[in-house]
N, C-alpha and C. Protein backbone atom coordinates (compact mmCIF):
# COMPACT_ATOMS: atom_id res chain seq x y z
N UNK A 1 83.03 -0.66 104.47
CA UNK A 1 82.51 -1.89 103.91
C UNK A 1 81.61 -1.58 102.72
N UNK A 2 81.63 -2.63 101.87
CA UNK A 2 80.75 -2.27 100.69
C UNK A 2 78.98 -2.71 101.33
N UNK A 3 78.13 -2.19 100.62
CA UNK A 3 76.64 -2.25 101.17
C UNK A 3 75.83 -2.51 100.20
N UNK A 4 76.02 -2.15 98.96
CA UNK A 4 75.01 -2.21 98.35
C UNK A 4 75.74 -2.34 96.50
N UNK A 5 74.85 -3.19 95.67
CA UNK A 5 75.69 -3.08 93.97
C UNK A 5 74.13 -1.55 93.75
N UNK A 6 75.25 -0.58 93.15
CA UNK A 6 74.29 0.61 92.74
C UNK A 6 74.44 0.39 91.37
N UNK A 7 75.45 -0.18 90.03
CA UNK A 7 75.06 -0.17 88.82
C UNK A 7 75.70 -1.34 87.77
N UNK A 8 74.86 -1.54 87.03
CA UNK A 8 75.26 -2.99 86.27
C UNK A 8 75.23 -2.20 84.87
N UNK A 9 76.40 -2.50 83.91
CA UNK A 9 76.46 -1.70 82.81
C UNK A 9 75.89 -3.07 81.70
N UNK A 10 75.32 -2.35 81.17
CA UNK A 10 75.33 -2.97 79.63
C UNK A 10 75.47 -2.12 78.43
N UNK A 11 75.97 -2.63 77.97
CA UNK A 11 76.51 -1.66 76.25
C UNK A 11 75.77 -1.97 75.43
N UNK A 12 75.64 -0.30 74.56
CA UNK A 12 74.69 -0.47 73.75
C UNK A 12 74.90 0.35 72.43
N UNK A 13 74.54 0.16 71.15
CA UNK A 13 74.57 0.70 70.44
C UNK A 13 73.39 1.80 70.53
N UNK A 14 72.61 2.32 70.56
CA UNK A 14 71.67 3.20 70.49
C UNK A 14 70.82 3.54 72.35
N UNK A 15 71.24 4.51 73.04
CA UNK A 15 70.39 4.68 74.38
C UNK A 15 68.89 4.79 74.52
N UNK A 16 68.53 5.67 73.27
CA UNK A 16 67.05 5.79 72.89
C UNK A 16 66.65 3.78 72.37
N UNK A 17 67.20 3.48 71.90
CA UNK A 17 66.43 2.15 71.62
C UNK A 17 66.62 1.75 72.64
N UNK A 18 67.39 1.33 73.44
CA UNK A 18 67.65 0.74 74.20
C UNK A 18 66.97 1.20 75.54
N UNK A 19 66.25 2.28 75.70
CA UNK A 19 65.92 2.67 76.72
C UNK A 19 63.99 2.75 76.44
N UNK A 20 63.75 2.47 75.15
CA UNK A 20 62.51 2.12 74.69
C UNK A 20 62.39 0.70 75.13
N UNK A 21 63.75 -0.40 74.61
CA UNK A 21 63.27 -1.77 74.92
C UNK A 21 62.92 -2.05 76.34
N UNK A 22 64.19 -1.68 77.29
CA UNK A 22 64.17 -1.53 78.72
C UNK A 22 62.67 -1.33 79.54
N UNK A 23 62.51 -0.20 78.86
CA UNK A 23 60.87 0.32 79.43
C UNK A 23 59.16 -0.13 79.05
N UNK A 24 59.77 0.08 77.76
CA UNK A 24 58.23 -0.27 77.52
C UNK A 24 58.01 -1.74 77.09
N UNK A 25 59.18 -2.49 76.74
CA UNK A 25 58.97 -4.33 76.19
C UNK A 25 59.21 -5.08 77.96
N UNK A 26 60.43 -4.58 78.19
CA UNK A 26 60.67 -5.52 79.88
C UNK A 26 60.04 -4.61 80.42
N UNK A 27 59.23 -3.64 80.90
CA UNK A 27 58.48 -3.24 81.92
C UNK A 27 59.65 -2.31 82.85
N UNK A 28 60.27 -2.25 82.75
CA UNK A 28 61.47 -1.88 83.48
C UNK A 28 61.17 -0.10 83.81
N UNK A 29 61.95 0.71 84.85
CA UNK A 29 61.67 2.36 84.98
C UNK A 29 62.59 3.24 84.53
N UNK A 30 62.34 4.00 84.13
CA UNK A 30 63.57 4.90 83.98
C UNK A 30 64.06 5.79 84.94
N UNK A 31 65.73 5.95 85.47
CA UNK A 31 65.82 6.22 86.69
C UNK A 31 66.49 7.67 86.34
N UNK A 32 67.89 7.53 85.59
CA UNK A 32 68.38 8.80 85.50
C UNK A 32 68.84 8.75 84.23
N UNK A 33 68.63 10.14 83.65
CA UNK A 33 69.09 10.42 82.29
C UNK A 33 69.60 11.95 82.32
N UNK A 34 70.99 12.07 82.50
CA UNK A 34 71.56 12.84 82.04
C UNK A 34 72.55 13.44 81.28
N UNK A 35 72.62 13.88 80.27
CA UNK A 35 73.76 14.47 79.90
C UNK A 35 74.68 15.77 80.00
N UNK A 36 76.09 15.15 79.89
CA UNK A 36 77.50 15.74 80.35
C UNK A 36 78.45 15.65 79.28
N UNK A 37 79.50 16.46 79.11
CA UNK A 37 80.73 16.63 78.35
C UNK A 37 81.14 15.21 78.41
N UNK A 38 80.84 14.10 78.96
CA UNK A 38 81.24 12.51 79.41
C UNK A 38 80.80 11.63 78.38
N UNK A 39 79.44 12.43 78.33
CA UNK A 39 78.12 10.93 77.78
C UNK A 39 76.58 11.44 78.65
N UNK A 40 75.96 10.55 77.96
CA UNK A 40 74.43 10.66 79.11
C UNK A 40 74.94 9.57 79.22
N UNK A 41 74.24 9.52 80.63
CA UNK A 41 74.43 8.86 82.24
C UNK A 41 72.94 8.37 81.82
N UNK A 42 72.56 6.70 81.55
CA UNK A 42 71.37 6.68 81.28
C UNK A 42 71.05 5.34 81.80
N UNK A 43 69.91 4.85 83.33
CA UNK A 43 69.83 4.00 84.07
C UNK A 43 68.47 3.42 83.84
N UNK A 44 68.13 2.39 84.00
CA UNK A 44 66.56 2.15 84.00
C UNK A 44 66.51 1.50 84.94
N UNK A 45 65.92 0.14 85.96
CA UNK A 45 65.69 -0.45 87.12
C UNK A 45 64.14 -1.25 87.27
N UNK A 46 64.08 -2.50 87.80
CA UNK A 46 63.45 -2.99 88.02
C UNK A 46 62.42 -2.17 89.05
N UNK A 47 61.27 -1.23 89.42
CA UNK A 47 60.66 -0.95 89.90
C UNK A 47 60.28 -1.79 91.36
N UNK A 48 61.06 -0.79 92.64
CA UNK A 48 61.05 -1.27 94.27
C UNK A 48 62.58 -1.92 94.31
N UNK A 49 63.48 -1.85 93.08
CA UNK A 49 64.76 -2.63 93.35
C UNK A 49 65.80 -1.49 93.13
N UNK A 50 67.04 -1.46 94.31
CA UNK A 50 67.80 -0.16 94.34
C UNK A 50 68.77 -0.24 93.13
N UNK A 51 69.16 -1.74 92.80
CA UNK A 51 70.07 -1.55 91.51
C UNK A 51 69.65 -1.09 90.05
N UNK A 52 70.08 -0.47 89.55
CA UNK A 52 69.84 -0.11 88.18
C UNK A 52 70.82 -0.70 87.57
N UNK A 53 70.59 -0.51 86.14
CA UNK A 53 71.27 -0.96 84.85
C UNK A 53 71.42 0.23 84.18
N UNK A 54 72.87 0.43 83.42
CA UNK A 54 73.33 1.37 83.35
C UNK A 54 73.67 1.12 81.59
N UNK A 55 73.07 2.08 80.74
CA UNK A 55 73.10 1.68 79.34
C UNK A 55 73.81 2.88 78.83
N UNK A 56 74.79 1.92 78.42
CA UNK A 56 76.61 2.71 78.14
C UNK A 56 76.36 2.62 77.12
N UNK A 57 76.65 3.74 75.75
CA UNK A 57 77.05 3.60 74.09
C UNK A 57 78.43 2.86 74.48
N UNK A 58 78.31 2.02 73.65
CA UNK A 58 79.13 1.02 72.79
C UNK A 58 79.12 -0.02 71.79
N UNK A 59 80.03 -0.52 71.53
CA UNK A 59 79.81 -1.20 70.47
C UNK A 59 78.72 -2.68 70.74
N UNK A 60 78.44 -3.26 69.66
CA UNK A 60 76.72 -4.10 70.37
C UNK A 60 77.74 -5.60 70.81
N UNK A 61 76.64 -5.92 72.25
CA UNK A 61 77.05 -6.85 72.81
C UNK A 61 78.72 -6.65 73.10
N UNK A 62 79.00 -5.96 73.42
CA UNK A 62 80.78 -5.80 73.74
C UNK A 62 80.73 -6.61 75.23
N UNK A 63 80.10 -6.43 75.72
CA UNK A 63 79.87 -7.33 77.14
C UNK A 63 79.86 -8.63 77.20
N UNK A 64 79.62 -8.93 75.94
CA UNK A 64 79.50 -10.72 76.38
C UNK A 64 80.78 -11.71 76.00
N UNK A 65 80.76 -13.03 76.95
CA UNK A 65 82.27 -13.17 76.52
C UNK A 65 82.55 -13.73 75.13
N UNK A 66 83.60 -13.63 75.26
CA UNK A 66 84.61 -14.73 73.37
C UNK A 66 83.83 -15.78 73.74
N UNK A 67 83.04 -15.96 72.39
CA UNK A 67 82.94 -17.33 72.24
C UNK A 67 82.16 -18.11 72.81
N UNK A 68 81.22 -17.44 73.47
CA UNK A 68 79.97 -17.79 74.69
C UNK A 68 79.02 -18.90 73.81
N UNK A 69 78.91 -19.90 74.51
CA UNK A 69 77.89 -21.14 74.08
C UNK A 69 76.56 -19.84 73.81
N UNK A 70 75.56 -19.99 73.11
CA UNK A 70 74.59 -19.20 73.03
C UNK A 70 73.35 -20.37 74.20
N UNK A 71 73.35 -21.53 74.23
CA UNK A 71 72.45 -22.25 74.82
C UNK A 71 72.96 -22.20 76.31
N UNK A 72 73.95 -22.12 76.92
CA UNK A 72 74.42 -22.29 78.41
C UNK A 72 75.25 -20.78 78.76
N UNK A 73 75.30 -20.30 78.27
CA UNK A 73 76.08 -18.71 78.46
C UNK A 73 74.90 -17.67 79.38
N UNK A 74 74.94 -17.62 80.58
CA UNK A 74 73.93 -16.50 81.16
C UNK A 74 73.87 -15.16 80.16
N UNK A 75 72.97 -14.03 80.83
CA UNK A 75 73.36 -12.72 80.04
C UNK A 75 73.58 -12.02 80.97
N UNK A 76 74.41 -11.10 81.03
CA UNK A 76 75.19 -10.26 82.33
C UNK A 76 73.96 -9.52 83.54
N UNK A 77 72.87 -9.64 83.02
CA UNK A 77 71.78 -8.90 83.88
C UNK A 77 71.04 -10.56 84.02
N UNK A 78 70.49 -10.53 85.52
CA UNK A 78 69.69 -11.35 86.04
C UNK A 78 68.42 -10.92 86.44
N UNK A 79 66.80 -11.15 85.73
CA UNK A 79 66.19 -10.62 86.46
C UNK A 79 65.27 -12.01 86.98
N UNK A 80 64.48 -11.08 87.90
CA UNK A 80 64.19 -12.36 88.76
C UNK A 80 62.11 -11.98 88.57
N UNK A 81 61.61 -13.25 88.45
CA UNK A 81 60.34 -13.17 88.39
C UNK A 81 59.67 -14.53 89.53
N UNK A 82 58.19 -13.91 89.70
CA UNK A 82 57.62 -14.48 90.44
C UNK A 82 56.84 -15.54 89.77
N UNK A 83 56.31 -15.13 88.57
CA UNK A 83 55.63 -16.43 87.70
C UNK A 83 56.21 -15.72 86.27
N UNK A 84 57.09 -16.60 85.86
CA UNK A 84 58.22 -16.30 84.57
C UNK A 84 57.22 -16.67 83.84
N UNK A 85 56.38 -17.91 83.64
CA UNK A 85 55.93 -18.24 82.52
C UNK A 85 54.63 -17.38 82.65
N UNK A 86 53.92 -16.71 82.95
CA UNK A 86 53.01 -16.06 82.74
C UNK A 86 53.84 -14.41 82.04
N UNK A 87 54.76 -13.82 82.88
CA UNK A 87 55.65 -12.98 82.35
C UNK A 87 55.69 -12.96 81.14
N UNK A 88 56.53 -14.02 80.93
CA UNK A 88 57.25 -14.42 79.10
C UNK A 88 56.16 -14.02 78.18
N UNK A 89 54.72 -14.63 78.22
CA UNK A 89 53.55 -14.44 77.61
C UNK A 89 53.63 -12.76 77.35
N UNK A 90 53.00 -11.99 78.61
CA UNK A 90 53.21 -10.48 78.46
C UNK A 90 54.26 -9.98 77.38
N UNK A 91 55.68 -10.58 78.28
CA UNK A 91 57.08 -9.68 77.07
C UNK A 91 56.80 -10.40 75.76
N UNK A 92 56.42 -11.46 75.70
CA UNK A 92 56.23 -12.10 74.32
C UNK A 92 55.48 -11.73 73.20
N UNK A 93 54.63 -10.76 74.00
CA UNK A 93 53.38 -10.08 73.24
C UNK A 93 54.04 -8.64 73.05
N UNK A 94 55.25 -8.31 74.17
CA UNK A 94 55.61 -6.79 73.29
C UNK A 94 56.37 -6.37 72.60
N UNK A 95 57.03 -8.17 72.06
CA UNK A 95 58.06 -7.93 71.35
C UNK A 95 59.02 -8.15 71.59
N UNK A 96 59.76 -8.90 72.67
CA UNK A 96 60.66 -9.13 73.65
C UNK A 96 60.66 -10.57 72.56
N UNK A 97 62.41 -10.29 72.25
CA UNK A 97 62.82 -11.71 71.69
C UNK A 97 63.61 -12.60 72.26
N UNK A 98 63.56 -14.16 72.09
CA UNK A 98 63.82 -15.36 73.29
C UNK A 98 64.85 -15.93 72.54
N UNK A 99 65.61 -16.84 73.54
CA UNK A 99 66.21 -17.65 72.65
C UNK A 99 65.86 -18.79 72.69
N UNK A 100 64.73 -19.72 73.03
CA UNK A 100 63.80 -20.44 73.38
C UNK A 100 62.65 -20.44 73.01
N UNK A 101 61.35 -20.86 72.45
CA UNK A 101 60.09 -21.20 72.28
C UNK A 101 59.42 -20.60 73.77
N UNK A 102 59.83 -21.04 74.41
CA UNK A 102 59.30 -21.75 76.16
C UNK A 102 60.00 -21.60 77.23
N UNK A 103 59.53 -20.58 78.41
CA UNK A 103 60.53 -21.31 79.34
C UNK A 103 60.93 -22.53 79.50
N UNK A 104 61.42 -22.74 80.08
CA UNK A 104 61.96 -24.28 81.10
C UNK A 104 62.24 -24.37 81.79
N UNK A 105 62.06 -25.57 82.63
CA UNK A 105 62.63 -25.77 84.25
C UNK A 105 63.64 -26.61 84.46
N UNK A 106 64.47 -26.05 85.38
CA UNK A 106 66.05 -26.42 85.73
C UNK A 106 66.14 -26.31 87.23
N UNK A 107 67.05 -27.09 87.71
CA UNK A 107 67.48 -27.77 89.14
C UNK A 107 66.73 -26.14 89.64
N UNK A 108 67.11 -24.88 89.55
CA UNK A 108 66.98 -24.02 90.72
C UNK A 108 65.65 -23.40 90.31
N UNK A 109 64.57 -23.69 89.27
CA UNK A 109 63.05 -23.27 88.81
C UNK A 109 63.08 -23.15 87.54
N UNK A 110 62.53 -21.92 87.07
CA UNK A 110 62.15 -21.57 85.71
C UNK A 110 63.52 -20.93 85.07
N UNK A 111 63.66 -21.03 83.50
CA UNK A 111 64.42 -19.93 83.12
C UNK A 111 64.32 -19.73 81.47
N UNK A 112 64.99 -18.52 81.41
CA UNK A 112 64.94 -18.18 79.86
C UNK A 112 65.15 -16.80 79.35
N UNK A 113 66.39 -16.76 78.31
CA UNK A 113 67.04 -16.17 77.93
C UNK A 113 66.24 -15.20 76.85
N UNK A 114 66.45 -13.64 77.08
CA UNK A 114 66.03 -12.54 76.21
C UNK A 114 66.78 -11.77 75.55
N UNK A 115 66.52 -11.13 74.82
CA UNK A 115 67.72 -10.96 73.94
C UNK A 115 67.54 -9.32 73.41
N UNK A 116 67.77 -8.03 74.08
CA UNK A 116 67.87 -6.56 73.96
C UNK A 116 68.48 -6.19 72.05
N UNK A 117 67.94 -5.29 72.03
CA UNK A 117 68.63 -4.91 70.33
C UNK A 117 69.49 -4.89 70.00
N UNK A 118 70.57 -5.34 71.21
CA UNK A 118 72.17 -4.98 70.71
C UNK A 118 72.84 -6.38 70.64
N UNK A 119 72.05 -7.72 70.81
CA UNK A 119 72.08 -9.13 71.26
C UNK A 119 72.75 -9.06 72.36
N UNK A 120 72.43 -8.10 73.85
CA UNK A 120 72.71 -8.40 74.82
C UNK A 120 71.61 -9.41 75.20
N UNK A 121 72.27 -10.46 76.31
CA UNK A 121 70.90 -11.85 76.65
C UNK A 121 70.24 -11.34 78.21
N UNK A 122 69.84 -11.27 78.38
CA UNK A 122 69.16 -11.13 79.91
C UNK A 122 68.50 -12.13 80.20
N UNK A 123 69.32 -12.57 81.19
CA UNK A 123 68.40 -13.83 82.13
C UNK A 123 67.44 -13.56 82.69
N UNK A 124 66.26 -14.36 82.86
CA UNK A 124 64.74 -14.13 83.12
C UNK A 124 64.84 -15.66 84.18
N UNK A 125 64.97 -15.79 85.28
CA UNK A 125 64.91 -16.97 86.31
C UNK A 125 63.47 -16.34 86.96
N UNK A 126 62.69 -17.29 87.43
CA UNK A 126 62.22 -17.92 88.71
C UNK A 126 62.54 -18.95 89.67
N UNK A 127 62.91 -18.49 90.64
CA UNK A 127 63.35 -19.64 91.44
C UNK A 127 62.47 -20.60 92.27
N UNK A 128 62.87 -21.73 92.09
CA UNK A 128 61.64 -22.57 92.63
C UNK A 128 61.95 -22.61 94.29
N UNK A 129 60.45 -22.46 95.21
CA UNK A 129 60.46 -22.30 96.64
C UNK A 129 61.77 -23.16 97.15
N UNK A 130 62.26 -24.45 96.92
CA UNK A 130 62.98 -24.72 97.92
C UNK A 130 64.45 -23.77 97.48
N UNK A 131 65.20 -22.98 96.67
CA UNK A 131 66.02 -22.29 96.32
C UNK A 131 65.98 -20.94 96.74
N UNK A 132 64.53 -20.62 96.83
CA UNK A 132 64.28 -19.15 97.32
C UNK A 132 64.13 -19.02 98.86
N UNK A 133 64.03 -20.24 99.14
CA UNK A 133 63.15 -20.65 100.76
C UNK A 133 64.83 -20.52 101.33
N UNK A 134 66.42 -20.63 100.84
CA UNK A 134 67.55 -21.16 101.31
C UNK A 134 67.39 -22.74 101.63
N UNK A 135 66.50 -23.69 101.18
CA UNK A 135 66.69 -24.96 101.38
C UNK A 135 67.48 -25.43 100.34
C-alpha cells in the first residue's frame, strides 16, 4: 500500500536561486542536496512536514498548465498556514511576490497566490476552523 507523498517536483530554471527563494523568502529547510552523473537531487520542506519539494532544472514554469487563468489556477505546491495574513506581512517584507495586494477569504478560509523566480505560483491557504475541524 502506498503511505506516504515523499516528493513534489517543481521546475526550475536556476537550483541556487531557487533554493535561496525556498529558504530564506518562504522560510522553508533545506533537506537534500546532492550531486550525481543525473543532476543534483535538490529538496527543501516545510520544517516538522515529511514531504519535500523537489527543485528539478528545467525550463521556467514548465509545470503549470496551457493556458491557466492566472486569477483561479492553484500553483502545484500547497502550503498551509496558521495565520496567512500575519505570514504574508513577514514573506512580504522578504521579498516574496503575490499575485494579490491582500490575502482573501474564500468558502474554505484565507488564501493567496506567490509567485517563485521561475513564475511557479504556490498556494498559501489557511483554512478556516470549520474546514480544518472536518465540519
Amino acid at each position: 500500500m502506498l503511505t506516504n507523498i515523499m516528493y513534489v517536483t517543481l521546475y526550475v530554471t536556476d537550483q541556487d536561486r531557487a533554493l535561496r527563494f525556498y529558504t530564506e523568502q518562504l522560510g522553508l529547510e533545506e533537506r537534500v542536496d546532492v550531486s550525481s552523473p543525473l543532476g543534483r537531487f535538490l529538496t527543501v520542506g516545510v520544517p516538522g512536514s515529511p514531504v519535500e519539494i523537489l527543485l528539478w532544472p528545467h525550463a521556467a514554469a514548465s509545470g503549470q498548465p496551457a493556458e491557466a487563468d492566472p486569477v483561479t489556477a492553484p500553483g502545484p505546491v500547497f502550503l498551509e498556514s496558521d495565520d496567512l495574513r500575519k505570514d504574508f506581512k513577514v514573506l512580504r517584507d522578504r521579498g516574496v511576490a503575490f499575485d494579490q495586494p491582500e490575502p482573501e477569504d474564500y468558502a474554505f478560509g484565507v488564501r493567496i497566490e506567490a509567485v517563485d523566480p521561475d513564475g511557479n505560483r504556490i498556494s498559501l491557504r489557511q483554512r478556516n476552523r470549520l474546514s480544518s475541524s472536518g465540519n
